[in-house]
PDB file of N, CA and C in Angstrom:
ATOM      1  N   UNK A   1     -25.438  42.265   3.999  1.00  0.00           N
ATOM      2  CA  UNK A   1     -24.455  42.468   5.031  1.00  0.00           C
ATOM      3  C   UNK A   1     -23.302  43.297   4.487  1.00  0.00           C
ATOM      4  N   UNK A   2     -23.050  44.173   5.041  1.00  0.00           N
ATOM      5  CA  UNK A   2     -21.856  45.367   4.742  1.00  0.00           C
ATOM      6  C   UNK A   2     -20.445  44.757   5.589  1.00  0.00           C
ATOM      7  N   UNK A   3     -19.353  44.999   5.214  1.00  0.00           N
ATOM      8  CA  UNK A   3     -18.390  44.507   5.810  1.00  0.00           C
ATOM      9  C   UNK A   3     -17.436  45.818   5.890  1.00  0.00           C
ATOM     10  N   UNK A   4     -17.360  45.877   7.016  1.00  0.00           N
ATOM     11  CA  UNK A   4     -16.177  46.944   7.695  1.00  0.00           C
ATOM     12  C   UNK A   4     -15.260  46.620   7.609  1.00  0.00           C
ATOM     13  N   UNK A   5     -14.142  47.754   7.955  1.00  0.00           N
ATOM     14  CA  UNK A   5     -12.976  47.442   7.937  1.00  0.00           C
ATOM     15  C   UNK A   5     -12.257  48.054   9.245  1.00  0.00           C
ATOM     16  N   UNK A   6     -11.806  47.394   9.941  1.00  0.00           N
ATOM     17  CA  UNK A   6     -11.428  47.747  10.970  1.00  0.00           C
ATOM     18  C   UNK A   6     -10.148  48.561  11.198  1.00  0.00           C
ATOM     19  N   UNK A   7     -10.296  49.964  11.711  1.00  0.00           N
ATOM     20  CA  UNK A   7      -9.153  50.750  11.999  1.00  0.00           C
ATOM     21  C   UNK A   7      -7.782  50.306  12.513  1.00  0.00           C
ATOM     22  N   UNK A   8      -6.728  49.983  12.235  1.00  0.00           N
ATOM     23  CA  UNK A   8      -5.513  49.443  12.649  1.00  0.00           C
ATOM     24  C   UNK A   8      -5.564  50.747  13.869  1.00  0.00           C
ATOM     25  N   UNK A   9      -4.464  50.412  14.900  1.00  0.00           N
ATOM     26  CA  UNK A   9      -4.226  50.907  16.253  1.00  0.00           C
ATOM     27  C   UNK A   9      -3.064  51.551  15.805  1.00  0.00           C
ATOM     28  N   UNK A  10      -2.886  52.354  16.021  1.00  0.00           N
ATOM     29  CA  UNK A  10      -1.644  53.257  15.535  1.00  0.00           C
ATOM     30  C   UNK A  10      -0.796  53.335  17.195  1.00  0.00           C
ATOM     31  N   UNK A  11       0.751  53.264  17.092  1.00  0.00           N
ATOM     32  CA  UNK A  11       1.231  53.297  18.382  1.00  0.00           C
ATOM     33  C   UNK A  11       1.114  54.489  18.987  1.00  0.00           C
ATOM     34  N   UNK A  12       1.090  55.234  20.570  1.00  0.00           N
ATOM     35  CA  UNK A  12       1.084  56.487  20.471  1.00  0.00           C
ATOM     36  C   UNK A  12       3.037  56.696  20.235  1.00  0.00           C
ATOM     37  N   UNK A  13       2.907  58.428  19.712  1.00  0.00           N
ATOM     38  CA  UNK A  13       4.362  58.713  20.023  1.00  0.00           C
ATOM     39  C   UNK A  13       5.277  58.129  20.847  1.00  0.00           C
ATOM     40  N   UNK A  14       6.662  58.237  21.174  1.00  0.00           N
ATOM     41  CA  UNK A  14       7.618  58.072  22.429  1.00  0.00           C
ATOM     42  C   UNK A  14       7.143  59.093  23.328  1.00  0.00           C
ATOM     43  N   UNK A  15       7.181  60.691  22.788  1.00  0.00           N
ATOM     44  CA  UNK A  15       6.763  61.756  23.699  1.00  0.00           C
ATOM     45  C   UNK A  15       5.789  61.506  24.575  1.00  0.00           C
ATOM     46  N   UNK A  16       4.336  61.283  23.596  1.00  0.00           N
ATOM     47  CA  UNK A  16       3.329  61.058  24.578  1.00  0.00           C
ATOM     48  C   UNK A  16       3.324  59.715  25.391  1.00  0.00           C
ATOM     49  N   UNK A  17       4.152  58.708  25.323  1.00  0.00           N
ATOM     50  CA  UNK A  17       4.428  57.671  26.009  1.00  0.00           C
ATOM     51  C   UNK A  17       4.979  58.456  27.270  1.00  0.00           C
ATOM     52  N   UNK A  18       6.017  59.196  26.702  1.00  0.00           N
ATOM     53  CA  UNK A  18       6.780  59.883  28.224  1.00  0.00           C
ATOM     54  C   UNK A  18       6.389  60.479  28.731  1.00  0.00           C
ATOM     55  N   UNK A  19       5.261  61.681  28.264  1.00  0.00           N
ATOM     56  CA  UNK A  19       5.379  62.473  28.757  1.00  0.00           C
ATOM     57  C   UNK A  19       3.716  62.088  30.139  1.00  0.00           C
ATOM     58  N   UNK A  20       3.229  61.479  29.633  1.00  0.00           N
ATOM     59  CA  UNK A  20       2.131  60.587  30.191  1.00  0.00           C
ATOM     60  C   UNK A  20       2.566  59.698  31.525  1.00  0.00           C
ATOM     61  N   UNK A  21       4.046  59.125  31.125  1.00  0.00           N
ATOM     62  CA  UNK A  21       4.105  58.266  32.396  1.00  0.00           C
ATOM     63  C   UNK A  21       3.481  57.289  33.093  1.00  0.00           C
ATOM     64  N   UNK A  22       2.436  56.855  32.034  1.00  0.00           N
ATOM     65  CA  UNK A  22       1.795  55.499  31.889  1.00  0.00           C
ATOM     66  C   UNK A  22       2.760  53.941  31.693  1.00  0.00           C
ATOM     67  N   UNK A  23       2.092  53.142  32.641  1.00  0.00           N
ATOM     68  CA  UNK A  23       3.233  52.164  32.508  1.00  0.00           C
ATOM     69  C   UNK A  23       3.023  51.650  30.872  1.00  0.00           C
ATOM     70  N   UNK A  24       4.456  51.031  30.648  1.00  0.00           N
ATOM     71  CA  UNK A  24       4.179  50.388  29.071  1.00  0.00           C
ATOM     72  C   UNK A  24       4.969  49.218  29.298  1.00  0.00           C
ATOM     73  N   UNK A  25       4.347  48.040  28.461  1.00  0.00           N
ATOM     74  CA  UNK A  25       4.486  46.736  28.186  1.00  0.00           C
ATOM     75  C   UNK A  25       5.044  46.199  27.280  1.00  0.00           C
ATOM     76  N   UNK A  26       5.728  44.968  27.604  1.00  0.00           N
ATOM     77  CA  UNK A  26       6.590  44.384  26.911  1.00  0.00           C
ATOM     78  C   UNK A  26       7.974  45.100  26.606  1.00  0.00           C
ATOM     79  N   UNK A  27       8.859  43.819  26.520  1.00  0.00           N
ATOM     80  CA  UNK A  27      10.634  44.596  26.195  1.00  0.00           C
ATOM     81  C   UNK A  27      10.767  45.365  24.678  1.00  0.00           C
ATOM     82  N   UNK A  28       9.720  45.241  24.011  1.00  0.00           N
ATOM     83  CA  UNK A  28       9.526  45.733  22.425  1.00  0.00           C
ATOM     84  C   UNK A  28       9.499  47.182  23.170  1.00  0.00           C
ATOM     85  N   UNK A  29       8.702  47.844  23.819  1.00  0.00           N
ATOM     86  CA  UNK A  29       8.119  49.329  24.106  1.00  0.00           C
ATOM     87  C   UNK A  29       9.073  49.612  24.917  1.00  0.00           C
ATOM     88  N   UNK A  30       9.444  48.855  25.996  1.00  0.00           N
ATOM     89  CA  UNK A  30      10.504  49.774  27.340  1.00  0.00           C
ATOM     90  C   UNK A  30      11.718  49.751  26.131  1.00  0.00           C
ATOM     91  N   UNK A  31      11.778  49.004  25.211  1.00  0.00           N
ATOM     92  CA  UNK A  31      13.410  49.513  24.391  1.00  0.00           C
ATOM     93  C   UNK A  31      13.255  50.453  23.932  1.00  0.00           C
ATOM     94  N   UNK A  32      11.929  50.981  23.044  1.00  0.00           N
ATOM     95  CA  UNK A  32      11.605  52.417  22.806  1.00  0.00           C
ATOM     96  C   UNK A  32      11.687  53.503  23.446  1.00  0.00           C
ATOM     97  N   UNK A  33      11.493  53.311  24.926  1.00  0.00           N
ATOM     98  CA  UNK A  33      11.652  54.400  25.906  1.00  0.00           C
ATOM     99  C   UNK A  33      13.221  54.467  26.352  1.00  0.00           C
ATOM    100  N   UNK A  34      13.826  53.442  26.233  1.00  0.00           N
ATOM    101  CA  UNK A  34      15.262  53.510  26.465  1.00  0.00           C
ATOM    102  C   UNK A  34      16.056  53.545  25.404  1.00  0.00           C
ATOM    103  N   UNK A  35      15.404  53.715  24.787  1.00  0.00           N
ATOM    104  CA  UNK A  35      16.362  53.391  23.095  1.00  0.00           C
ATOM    105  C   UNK A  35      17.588  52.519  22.726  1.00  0.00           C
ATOM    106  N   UNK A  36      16.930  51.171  23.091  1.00  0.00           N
ATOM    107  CA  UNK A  36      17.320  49.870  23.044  1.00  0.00           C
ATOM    108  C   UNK A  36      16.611  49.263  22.040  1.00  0.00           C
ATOM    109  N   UNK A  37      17.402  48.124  21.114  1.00  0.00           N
ATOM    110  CA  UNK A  37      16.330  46.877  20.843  1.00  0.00           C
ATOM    111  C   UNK A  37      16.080  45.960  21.790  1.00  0.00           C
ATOM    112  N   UNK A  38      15.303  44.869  21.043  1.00  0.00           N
ATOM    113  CA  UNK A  38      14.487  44.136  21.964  1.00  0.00           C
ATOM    114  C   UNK A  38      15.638  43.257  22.722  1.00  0.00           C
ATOM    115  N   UNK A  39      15.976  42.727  21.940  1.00  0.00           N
ATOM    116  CA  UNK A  39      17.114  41.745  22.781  1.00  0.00           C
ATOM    117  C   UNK A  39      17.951  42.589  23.629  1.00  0.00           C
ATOM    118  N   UNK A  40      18.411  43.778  23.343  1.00  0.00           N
ATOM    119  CA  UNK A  40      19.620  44.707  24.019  1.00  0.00           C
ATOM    120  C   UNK A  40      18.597  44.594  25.675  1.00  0.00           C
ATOM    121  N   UNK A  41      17.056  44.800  25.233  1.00  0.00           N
ATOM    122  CA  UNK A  41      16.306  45.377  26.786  1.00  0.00           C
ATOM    123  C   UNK A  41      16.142  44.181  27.812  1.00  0.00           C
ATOM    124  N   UNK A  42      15.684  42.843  26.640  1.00  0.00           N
ATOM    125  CA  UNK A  42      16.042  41.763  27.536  1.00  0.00           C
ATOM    126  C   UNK A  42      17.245  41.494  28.521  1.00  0.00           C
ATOM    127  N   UNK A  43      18.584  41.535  27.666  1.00  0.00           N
ATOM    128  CA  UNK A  43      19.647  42.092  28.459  1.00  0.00           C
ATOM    129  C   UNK A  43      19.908  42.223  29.607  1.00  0.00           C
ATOM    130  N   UNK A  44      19.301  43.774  29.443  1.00  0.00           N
ATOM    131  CA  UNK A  44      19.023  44.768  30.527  1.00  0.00           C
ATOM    132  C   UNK A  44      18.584  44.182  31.949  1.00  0.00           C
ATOM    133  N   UNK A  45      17.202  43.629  31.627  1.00  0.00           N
ATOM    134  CA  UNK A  45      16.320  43.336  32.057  1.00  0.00           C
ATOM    135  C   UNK A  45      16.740  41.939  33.235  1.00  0.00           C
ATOM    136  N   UNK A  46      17.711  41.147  32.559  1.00  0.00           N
ATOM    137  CA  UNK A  46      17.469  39.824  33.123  1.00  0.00           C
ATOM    138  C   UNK A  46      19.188  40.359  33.574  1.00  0.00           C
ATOM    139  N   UNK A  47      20.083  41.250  33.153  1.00  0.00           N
ATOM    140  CA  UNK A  47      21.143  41.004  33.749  1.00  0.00           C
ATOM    141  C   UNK A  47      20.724  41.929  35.327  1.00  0.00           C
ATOM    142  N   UNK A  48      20.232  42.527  35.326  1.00  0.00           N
ATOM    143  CA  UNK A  48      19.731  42.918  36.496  1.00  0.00           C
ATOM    144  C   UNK A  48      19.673  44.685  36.466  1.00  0.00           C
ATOM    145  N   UNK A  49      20.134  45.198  35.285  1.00  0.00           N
ATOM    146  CA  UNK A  49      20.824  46.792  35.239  1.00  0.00           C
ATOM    147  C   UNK A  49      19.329  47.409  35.082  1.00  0.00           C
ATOM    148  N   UNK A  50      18.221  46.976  34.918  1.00  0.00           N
ATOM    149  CA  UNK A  50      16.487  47.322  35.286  1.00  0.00           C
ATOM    150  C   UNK A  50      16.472  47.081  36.416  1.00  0.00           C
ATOM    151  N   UNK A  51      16.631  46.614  37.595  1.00  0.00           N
ATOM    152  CA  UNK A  51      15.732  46.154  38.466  1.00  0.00           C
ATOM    153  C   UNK A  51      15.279  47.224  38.941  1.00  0.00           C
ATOM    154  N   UNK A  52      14.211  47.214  39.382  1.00  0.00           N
ATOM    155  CA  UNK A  52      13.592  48.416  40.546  1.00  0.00           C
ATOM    156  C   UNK A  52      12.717  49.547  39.039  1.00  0.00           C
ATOM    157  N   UNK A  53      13.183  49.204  38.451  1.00  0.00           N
ATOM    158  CA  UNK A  53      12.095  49.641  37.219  1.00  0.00           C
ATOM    159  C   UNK A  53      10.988  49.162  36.602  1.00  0.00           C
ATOM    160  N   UNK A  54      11.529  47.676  36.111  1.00  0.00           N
ATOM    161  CA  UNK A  54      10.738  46.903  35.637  1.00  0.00           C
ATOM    162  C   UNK A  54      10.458  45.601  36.077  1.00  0.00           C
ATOM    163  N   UNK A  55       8.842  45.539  36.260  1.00  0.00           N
ATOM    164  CA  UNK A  55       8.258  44.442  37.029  1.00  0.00           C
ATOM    165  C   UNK A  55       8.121  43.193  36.028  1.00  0.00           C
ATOM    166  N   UNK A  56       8.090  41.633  36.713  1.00  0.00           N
ATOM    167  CA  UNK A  56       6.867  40.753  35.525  1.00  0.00           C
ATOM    168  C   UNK A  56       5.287  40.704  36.379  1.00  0.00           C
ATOM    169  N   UNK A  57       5.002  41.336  35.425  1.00  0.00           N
ATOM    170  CA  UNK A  57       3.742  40.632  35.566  1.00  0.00           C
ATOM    171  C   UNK A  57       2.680  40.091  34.817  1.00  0.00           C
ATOM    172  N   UNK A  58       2.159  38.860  35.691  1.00  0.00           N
ATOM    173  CA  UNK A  58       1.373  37.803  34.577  1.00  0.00           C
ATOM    174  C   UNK A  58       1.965  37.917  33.334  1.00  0.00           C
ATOM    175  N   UNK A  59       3.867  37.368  32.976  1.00  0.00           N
ATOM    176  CA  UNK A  59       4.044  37.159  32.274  1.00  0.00           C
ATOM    177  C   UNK A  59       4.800  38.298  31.362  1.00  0.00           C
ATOM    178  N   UNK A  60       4.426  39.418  32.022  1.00  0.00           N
ATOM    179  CA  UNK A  60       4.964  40.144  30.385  1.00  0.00           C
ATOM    180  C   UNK A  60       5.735  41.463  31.580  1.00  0.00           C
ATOM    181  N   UNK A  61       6.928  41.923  31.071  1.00  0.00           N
ATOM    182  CA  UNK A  61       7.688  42.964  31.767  1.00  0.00           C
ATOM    183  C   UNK A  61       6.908  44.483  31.644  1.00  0.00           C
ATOM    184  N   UNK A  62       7.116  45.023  32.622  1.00  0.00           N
ATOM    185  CA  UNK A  62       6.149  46.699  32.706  1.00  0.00           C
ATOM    186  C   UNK A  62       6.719  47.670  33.499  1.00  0.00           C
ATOM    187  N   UNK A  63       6.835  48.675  33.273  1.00  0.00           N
ATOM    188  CA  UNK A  63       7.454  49.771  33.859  1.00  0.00           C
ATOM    189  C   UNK A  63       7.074  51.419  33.550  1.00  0.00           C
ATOM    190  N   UNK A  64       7.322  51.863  34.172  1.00  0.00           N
ATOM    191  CA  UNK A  64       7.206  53.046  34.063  1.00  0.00           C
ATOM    192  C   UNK A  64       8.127  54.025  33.114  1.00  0.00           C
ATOM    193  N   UNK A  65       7.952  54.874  32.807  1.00  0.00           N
ATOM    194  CA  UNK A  65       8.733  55.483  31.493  1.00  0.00           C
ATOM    195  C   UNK A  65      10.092  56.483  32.333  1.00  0.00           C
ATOM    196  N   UNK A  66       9.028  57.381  33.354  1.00  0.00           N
ATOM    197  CA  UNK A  66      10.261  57.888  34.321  1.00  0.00           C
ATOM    198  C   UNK A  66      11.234  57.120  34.802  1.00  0.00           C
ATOM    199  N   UNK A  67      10.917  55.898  35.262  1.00  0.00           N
ATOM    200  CA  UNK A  67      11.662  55.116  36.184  1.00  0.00           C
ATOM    201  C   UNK A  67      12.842  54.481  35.393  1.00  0.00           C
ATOM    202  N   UNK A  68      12.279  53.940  34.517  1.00  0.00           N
ATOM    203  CA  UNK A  68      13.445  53.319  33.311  1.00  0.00           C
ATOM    204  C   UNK A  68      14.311  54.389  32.961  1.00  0.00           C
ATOM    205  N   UNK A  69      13.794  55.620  32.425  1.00  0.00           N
ATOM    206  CA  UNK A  69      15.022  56.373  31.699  1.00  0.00           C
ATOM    207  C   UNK A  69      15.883  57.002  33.004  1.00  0.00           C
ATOM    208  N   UNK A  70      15.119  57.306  34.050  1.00  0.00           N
ATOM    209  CA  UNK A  70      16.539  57.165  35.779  1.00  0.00           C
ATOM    210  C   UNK A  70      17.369  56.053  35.493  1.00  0.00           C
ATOM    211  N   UNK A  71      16.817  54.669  35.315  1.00  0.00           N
ATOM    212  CA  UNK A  71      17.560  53.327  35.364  1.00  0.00           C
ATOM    213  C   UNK A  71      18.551  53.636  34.826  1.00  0.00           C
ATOM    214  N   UNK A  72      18.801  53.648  33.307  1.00  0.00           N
ATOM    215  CA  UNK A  72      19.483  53.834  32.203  1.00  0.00           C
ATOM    216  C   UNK A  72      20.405  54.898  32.252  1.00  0.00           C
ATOM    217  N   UNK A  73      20.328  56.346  33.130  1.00  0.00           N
ATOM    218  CA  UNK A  73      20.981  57.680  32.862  1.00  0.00           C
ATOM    219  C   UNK A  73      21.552  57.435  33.715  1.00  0.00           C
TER     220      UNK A  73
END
């Protein structure tokens, strides 16, 4: 039996995060797109200065990359 080693997941860029406009998950990544830390996005998030950006769902916050950096500017 041979044993592999499994490729770690590399994050993509911020660019190609943005420029893609794919939603991204969790307050770890939307702080990346807003250039926040995590707690600063929680913040954000629960004081209400996201709303209409970022959704919960099943648990975990998601948004769009356009929509957040409108939020924020």
């Amino acid at each position: 039996m041979s044993k592999r080693k499994a490729k770690a997941k590399s994050k993509p860029s911020l660019q190609e995060i943005i420029s893609a406009d794919v939603p991204v998950w969790g307050a770890e990544d939307i702080g990346r797109v807003i250039g926040r830390d995590t707690a600063a996005t929680y913040h954000l998030i629960y004081s209400g200065a996201l709303d209409g950006a970022v959704k919960k769902v099943k648990g975990r916050h998601c948004g769009r990359p356009s929509k957040l950096i409108e939020a924020v500017t």
